[in-house]
PDB file of N, CA and C in Angstrom:
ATOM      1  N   UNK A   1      87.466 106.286  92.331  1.00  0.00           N
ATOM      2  CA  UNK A   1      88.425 105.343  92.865  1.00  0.00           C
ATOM      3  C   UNK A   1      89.705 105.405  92.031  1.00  0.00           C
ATOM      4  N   UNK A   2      90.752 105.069  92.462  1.00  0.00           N
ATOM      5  CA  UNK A   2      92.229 105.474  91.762  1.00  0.00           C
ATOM      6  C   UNK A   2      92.290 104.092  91.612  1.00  0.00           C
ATOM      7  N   UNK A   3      92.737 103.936  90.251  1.00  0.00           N
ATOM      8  CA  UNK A   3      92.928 103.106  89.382  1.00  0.00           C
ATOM      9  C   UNK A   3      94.104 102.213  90.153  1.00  0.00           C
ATOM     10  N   UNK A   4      93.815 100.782  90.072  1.00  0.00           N
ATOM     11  CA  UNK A   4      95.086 100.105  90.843  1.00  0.00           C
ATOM     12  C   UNK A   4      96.565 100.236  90.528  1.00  0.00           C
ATOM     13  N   UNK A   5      96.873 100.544  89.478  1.00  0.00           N
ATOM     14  CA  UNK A   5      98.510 100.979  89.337  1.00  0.00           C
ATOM     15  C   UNK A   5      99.018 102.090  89.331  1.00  0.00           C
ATOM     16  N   UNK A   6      98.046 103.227  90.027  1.00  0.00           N
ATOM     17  CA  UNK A   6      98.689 104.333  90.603  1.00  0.00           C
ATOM     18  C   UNK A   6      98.579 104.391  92.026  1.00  0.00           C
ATOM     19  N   UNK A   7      98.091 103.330  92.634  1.00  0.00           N
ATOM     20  CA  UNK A   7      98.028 103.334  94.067  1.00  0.00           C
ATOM     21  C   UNK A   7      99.434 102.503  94.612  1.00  0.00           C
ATOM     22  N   UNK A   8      99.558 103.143  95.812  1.00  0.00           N
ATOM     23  CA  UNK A   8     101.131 102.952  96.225  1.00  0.00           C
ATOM     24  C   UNK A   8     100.836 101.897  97.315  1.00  0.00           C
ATOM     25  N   UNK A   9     101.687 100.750  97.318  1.00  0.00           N
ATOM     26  CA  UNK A   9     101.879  99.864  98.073  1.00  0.00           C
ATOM     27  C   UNK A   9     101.944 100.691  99.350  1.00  0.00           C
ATOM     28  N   UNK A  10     101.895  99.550 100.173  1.00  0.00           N
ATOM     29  CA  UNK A  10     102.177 100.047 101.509  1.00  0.00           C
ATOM     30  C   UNK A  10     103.111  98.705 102.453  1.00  0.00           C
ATOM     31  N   UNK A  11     103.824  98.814 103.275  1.00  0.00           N
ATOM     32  CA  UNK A  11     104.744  98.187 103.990  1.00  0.00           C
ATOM     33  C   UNK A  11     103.787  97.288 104.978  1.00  0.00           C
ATOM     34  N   UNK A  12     104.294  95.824 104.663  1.00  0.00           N
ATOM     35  CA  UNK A  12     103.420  94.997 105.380  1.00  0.00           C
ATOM     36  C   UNK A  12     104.036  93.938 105.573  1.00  0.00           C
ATOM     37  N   UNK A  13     104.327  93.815 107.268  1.00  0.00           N
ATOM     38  CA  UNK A  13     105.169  92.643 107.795  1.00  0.00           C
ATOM     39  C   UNK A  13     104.841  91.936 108.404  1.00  0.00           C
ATOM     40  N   UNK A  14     103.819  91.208 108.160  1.00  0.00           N
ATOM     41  CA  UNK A  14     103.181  90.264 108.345  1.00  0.00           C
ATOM     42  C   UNK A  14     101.989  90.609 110.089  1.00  0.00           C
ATOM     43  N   UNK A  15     101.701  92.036 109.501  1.00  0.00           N
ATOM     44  CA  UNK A  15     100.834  92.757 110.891  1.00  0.00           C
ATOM     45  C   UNK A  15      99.424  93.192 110.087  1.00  0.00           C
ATOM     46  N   UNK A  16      99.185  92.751 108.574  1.00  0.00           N
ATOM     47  CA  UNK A  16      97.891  92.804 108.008  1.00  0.00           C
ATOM     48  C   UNK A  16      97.195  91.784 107.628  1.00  0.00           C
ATOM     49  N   UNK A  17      96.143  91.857 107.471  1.00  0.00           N
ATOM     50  CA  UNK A  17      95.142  91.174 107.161  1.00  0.00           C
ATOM     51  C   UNK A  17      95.525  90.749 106.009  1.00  0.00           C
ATOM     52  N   UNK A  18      95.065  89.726 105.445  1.00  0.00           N
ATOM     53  CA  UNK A  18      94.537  89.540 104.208  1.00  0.00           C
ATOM     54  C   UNK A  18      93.386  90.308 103.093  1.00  0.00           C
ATOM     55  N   UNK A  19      93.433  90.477 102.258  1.00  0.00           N
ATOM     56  CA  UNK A  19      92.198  91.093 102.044  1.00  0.00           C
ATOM     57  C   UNK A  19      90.902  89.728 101.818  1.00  0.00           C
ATOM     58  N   UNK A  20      90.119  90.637 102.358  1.00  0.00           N
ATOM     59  CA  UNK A  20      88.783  89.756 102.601  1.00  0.00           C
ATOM     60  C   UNK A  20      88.050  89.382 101.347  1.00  0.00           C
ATOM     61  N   UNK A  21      86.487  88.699 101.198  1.00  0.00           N
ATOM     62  CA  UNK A  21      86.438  87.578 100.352  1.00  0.00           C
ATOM     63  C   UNK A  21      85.548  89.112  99.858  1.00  0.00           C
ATOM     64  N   UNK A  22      84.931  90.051 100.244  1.00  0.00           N
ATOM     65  CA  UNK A  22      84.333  91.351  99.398  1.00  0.00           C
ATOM     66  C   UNK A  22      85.110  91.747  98.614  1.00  0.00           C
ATOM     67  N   UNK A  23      86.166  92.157  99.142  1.00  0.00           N
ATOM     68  CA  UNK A  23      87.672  92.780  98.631  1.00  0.00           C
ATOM     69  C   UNK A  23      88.035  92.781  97.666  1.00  0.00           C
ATOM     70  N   UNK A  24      88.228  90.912  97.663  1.00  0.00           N
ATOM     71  CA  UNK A  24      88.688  90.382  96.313  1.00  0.00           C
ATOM     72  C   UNK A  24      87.329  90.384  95.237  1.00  0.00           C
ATOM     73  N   UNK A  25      86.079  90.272  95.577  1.00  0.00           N
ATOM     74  CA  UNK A  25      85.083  90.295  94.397  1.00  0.00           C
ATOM     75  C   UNK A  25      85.067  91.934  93.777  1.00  0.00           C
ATOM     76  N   UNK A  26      85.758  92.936  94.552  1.00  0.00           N
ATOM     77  CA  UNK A  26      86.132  94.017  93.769  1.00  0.00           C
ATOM     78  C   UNK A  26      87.345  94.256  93.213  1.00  0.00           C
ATOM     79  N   UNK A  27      88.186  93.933  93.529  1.00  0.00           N
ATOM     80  CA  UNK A  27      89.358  93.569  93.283  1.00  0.00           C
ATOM     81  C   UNK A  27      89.912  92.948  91.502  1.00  0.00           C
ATOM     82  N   UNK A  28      89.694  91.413  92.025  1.00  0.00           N
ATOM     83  CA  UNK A  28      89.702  90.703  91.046  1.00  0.00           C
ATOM     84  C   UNK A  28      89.139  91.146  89.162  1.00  0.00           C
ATOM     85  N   UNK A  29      87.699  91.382  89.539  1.00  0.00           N
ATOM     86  CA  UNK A  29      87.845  91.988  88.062  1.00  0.00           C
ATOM     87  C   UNK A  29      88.726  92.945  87.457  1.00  0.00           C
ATOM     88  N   UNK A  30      88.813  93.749  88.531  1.00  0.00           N
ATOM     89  CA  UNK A  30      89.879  94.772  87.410  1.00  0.00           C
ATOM     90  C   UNK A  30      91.314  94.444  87.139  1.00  0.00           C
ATOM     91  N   UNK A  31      91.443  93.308  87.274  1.00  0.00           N
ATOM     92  CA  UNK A  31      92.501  92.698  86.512  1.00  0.00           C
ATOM     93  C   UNK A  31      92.368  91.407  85.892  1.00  0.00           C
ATOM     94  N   UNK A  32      92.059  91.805  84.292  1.00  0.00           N
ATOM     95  CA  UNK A  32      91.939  91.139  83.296  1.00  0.00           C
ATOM     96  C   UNK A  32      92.393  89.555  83.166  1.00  0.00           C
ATOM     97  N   UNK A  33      92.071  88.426  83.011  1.00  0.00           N
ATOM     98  CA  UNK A  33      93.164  87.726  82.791  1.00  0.00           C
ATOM     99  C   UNK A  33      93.844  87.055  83.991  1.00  0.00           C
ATOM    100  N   UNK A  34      93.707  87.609  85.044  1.00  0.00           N
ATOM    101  CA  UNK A  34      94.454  86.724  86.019  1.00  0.00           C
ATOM    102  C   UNK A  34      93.224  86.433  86.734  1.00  0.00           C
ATOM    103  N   UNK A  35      93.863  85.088  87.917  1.00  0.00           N
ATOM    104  CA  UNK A  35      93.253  84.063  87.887  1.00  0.00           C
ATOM    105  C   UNK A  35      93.544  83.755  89.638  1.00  0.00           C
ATOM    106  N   UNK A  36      92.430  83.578  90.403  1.00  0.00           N
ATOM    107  CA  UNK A  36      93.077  83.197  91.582  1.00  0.00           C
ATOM    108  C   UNK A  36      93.536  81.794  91.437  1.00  0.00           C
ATOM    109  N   UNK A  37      94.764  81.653  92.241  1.00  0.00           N
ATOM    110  CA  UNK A  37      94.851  80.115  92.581  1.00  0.00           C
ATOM    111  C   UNK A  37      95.146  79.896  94.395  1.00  0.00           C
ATOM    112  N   UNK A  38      95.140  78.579  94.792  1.00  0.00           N
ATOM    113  CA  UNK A  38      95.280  78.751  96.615  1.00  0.00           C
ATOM    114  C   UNK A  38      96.401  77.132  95.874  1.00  0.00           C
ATOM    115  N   UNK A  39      97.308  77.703  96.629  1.00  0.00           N
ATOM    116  CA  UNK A  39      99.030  76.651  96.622  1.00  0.00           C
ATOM    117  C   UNK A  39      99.256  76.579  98.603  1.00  0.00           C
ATOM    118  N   UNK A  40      98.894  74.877  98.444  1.00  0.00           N
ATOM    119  CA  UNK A  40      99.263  74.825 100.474  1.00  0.00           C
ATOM    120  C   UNK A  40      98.467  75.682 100.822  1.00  0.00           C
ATOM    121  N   UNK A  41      97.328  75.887 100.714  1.00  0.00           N
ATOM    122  CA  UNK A  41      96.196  77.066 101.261  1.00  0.00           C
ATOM    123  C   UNK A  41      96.521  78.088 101.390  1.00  0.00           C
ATOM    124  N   UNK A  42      97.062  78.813 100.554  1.00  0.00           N
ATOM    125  CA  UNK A  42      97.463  80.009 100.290  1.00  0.00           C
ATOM    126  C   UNK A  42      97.187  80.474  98.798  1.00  0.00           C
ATOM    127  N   UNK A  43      96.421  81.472  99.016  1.00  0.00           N
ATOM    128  CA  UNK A  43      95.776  82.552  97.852  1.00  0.00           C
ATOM    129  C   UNK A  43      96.738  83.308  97.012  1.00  0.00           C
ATOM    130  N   UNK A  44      96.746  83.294  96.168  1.00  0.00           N
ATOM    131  CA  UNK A  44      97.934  83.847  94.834  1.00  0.00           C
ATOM    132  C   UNK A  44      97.219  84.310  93.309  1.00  0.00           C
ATOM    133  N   UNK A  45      97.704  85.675  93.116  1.00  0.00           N
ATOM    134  CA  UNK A  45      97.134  85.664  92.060  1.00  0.00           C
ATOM    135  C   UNK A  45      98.049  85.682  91.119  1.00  0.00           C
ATOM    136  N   UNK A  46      97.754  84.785  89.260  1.00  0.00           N
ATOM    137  CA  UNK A  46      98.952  84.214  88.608  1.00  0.00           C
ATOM    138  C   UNK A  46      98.190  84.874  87.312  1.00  0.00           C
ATOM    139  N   UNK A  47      98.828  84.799  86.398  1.00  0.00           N
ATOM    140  CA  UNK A  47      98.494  85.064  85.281  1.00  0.00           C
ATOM    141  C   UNK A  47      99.973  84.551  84.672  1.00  0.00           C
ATOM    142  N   UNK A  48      99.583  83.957  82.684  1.00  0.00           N
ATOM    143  CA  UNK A  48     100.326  83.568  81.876  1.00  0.00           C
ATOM    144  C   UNK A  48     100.410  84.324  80.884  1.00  0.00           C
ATOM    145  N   UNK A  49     101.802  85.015  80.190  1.00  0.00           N
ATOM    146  CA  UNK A  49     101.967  86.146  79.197  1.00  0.00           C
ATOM    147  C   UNK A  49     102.384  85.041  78.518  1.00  0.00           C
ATOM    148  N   UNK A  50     102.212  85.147  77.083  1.00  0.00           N
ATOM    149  CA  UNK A  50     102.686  84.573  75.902  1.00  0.00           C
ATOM    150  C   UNK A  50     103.721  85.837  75.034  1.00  0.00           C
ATOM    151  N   UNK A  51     104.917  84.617  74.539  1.00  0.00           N
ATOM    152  CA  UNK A  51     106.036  85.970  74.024  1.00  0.00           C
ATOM    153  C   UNK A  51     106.268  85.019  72.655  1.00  0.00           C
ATOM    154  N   UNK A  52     106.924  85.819  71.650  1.00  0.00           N
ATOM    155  CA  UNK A  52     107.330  85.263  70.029  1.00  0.00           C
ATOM    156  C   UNK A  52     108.296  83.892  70.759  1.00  0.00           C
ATOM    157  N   UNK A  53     108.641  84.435  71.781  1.00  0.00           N
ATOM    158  CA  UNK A  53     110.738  84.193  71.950  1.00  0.00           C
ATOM    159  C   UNK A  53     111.036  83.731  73.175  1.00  0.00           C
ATOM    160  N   UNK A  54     112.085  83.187  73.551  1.00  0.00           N
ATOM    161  CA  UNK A  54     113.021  82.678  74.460  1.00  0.00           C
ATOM    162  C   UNK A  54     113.275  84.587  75.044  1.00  0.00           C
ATOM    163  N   UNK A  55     113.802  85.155  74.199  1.00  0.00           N
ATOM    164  CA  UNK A  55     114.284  86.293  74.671  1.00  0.00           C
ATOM    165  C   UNK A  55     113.575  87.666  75.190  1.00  0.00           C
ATOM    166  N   UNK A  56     112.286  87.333  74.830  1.00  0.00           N
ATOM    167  CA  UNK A  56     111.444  88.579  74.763  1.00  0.00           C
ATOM    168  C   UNK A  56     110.754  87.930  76.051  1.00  0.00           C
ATOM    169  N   UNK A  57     110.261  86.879  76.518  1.00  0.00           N
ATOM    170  CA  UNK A  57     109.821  86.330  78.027  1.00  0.00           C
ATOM    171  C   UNK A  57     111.090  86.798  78.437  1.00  0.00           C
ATOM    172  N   UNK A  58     111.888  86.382  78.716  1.00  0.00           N
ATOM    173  CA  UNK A  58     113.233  87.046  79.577  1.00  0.00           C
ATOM    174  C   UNK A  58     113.162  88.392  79.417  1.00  0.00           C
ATOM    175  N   UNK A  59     113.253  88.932  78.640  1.00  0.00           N
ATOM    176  CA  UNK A  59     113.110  89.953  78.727  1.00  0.00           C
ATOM    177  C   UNK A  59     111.808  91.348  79.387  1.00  0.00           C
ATOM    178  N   UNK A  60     110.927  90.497  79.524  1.00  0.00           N
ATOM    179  CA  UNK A  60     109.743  90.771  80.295  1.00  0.00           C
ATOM    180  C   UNK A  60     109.713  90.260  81.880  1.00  0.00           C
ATOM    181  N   UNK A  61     110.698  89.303  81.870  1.00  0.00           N
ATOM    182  CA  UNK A  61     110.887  88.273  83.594  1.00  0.00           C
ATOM    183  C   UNK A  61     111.735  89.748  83.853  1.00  0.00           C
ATOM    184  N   UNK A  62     112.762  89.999  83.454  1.00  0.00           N
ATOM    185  CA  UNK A  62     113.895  91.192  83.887  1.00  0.00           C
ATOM    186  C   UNK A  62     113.083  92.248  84.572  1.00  0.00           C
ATOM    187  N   UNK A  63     112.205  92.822  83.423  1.00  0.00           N
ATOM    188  CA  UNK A  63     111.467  93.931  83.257  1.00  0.00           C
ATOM    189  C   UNK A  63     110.365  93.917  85.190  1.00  0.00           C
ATOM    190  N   UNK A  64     109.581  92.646  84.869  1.00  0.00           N
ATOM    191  CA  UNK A  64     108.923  92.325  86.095  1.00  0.00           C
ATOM    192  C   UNK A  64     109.951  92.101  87.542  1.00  0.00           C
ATOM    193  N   UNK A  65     111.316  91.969  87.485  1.00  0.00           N
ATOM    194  CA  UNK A  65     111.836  91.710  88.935  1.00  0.00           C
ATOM    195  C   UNK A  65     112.263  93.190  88.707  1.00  0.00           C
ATOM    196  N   UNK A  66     112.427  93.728  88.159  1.00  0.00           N
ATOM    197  CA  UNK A  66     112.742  95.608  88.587  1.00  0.00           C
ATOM    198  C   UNK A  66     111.780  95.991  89.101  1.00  0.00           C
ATOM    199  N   UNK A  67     110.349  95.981  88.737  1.00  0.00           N
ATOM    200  CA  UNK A  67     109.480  96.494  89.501  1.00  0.00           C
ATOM    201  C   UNK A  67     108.943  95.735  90.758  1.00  0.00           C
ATOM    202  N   UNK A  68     109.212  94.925  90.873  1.00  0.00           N
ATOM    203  CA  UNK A  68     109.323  93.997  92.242  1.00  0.00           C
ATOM    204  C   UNK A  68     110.262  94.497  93.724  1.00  0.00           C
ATOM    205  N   UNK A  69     112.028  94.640  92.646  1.00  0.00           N
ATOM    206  CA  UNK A  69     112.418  95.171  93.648  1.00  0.00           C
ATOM    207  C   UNK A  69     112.489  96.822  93.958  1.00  0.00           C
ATOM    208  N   UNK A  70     111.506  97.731  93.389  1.00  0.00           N
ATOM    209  CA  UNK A  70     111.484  99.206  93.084  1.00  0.00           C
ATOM    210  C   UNK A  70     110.363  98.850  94.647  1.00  0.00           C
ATOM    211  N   UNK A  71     109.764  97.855  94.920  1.00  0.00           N
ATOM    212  CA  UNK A  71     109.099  97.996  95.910  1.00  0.00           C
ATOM    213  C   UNK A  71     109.335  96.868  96.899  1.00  0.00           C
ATOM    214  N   UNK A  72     110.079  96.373  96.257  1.00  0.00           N
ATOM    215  CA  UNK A  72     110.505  95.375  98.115  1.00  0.00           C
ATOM    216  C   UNK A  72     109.391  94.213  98.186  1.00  0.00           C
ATOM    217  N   UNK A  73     109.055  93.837  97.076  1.00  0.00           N
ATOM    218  CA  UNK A  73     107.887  92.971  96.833  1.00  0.00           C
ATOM    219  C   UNK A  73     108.033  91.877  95.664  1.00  0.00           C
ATOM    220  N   UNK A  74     108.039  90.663  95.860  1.00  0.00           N
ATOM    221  CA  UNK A  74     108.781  89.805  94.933  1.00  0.00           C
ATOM    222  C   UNK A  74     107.482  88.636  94.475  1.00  0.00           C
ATOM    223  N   UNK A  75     107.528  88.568  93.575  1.00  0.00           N
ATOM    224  CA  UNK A  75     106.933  87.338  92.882  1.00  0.00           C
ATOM    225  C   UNK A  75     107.391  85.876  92.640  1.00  0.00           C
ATOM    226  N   UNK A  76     106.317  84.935  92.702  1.00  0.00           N
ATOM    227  CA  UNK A  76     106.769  84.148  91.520  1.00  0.00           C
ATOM    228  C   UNK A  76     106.606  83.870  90.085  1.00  0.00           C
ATOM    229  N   UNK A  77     108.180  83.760  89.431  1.00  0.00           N
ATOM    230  CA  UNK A  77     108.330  84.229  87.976  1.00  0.00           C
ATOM    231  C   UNK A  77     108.774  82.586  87.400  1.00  0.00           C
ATOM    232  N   UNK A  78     108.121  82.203  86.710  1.00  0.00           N
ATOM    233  CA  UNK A  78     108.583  80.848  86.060  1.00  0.00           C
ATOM    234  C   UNK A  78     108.650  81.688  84.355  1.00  0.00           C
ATOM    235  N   UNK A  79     109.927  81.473  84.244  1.00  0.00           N
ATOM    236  CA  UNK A  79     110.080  81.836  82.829  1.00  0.00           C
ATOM    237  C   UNK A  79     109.997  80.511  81.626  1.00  0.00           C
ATOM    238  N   UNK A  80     109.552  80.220  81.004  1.00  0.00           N
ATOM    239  CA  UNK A  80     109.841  79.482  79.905  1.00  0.00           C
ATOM    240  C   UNK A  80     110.009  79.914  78.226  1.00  0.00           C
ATOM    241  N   UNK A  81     110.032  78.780  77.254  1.00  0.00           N
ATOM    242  CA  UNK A  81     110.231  79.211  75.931  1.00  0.00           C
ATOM    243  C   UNK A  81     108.838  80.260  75.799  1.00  0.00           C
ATOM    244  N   UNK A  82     108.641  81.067  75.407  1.00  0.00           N
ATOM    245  CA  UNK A  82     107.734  81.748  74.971  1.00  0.00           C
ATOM    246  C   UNK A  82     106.481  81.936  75.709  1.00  0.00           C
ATOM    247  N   UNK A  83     106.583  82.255  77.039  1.00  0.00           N
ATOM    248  CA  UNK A  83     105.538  82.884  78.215  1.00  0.00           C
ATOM    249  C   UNK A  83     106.165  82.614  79.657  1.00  0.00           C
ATOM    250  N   UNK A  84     106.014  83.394  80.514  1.00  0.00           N
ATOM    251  CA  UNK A  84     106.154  83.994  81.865  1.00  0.00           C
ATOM    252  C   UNK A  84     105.230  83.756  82.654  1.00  0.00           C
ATOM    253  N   UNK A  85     104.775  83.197  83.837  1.00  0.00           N
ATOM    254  CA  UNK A  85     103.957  83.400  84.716  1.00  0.00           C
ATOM    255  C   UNK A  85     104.476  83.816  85.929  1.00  0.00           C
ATOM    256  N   UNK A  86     103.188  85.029  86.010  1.00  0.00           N
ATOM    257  CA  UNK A  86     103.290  85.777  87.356  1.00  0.00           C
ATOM    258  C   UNK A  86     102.513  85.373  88.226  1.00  0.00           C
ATOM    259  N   UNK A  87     103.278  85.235  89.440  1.00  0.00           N
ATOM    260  CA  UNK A  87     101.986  84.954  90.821  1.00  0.00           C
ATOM    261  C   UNK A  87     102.552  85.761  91.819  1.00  0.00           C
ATOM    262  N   UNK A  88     101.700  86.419  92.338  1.00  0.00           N
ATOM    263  CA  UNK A  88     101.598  87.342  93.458  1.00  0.00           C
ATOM    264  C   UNK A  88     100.589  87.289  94.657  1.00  0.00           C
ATOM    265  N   UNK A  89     101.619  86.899  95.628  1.00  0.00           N
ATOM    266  CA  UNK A  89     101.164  86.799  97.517  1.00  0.00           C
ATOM    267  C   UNK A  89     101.867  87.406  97.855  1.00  0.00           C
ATOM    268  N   UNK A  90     101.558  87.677  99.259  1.00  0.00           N
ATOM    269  CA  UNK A  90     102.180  88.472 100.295  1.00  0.00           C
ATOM    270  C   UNK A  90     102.910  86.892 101.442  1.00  0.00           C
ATOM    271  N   UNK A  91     104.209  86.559 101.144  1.00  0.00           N
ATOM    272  CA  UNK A  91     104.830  85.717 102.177  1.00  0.00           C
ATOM    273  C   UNK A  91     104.109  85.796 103.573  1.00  0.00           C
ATOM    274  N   UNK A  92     104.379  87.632 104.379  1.00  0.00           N
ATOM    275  CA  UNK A  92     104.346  87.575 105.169  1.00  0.00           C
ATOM    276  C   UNK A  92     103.101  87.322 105.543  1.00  0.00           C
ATOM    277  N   UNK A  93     102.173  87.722 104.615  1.00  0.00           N
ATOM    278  CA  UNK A  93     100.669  87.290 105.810  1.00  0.00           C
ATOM    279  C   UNK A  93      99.985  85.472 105.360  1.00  0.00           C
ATOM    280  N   UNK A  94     100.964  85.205 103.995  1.00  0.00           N
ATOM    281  CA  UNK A  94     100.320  83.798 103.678  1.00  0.00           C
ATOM    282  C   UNK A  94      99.200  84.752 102.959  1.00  0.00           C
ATOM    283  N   UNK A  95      98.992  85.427 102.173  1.00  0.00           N
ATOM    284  CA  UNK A  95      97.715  85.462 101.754  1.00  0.00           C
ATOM    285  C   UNK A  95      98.006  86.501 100.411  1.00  0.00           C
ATOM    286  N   UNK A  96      96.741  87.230 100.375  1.00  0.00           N
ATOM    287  CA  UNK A  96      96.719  88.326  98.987  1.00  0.00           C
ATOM    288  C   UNK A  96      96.508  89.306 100.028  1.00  0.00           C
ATOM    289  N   UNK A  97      97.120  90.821  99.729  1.00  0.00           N
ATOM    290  CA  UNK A  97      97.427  91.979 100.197  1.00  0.00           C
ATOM    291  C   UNK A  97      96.909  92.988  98.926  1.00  0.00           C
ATOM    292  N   UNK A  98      96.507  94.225  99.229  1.00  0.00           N
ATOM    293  CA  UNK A  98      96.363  94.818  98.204  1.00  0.00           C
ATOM    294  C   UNK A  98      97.553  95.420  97.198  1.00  0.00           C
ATOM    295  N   UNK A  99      98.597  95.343  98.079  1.00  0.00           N
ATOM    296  CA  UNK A  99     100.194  95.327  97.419  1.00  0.00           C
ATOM    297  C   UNK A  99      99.868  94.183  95.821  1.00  0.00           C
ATOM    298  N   UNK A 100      99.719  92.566  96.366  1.00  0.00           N
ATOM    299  CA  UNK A 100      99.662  92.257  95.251  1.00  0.00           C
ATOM    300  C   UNK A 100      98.547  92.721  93.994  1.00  0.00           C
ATOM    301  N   UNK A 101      97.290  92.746  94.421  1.00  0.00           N
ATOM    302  CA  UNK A 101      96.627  93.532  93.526  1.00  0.00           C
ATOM    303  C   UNK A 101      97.312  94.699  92.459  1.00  0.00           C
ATOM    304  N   UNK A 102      98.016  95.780  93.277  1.00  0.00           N
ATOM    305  CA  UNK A 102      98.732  96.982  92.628  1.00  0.00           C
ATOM    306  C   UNK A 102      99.417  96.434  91.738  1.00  0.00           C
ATOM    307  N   UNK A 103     100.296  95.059  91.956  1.00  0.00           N
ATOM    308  CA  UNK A 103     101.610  95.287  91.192  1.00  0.00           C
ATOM    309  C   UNK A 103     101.351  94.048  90.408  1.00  0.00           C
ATOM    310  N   UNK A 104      99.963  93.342  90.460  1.00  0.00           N
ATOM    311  CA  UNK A 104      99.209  92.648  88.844  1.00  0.00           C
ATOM    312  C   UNK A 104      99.316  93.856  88.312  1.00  0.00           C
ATOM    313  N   UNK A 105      98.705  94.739  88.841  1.00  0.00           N
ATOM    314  CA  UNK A 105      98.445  96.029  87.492  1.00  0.00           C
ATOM    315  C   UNK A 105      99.073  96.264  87.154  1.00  0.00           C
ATOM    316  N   UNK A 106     100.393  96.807  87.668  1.00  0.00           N
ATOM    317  CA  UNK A 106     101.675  97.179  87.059  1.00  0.00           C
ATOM    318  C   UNK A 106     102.188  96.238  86.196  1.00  0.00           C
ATOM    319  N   UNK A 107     101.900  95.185  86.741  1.00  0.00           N
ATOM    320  CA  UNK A 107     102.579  93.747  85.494  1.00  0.00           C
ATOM    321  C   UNK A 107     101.925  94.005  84.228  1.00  0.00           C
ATOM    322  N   UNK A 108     101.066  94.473  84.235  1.00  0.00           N
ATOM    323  CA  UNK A 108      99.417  94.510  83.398  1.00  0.00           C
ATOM    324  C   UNK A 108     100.413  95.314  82.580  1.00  0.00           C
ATOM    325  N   UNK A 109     100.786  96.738  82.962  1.00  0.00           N
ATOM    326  CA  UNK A 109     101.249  98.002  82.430  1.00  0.00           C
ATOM    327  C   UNK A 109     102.624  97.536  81.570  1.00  0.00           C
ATOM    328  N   UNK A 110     103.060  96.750  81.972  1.00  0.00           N
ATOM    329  CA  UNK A 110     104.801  95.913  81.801  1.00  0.00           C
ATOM    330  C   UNK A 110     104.264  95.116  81.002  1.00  0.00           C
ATOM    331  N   UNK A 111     103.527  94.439  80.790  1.00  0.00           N
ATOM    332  CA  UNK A 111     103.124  93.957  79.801  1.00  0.00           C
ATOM    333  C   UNK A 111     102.714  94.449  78.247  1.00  0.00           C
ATOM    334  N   UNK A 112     101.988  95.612  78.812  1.00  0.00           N
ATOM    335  CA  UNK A 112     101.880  96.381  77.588  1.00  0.00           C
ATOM    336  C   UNK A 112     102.647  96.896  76.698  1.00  0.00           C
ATOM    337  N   UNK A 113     103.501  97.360  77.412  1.00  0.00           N
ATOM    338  CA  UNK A 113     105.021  98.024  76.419  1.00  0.00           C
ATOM    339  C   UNK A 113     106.230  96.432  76.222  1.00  0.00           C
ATOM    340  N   UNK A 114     106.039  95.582  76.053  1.00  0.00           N
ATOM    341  CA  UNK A 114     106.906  94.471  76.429  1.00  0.00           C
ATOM    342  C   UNK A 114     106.656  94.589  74.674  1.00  0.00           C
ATOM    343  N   UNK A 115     107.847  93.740  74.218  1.00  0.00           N
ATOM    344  CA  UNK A 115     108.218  93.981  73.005  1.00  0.00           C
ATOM    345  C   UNK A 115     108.012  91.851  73.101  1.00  0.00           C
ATOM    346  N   UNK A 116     107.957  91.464  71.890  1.00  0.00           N
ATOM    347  CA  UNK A 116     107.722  90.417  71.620  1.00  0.00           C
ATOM    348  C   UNK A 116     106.217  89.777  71.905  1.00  0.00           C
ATOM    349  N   UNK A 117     105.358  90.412  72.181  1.00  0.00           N
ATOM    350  CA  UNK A 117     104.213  89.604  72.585  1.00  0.00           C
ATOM    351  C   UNK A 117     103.116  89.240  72.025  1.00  0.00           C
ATOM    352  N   UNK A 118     103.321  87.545  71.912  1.00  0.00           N
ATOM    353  CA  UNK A 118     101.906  87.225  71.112  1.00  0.00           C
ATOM    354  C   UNK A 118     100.508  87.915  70.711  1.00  0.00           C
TER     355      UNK A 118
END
């Protein structure tokens, strides 16, 4: 199986499914650390980075909306003093897509090289 952050999104306008409740029990583990949540009955997956700094979370929020818009796929980013949270849905279907899955991982990967982190 190809590892989730080398698998390529795919274009989805609100003509896919959600991924299903199997899906996500394979899914979900392989990303460490994040956490489902359902906001207005809607499924999101979030995770919280901890940073030294004011500047090094910003600087990781930056880092995360480049790869957001490298794919036409946007998060929500609450930046504060010293950690970032990411949550990732798909608007158009109201739900989790395997798009968001991919681009936890990639956050995962952006995380790793992020300079300031607890």
């Amino acid at each position: 199986m190809t590892a989730l952050h080398e698998r390529s999104c795919q274009p989805c306008h609100g003509n896919a499914s959600p991924v299903s409740d199997d899906d996500l029990k394979i899914l979900l583990p392989q990303l460490p650390g994040w956490r489902l949540e359902t906001r207005d009955g809607v499924r999101q997956l979030e995770k919280t980075y901890e940073f030294k700094n004011f500047a090094s979370a910003l600087a990781f929020t930056n880092a995360i909306g480049a790869l957001a818009e490298a794919e036409d796929h946007h998060p929500a980013l609450l930046t504060e003093w010293g950690k970032v949270t990411v949550s990732w849905w798909t608007h158009a279907i109201a739900g989790l897509h395997a798009n968001d899955f991919i681009l936890a991982a990639r956050t995962e990967g952006a995380a790793q090289q992020a300079e300031g982190r607890k």
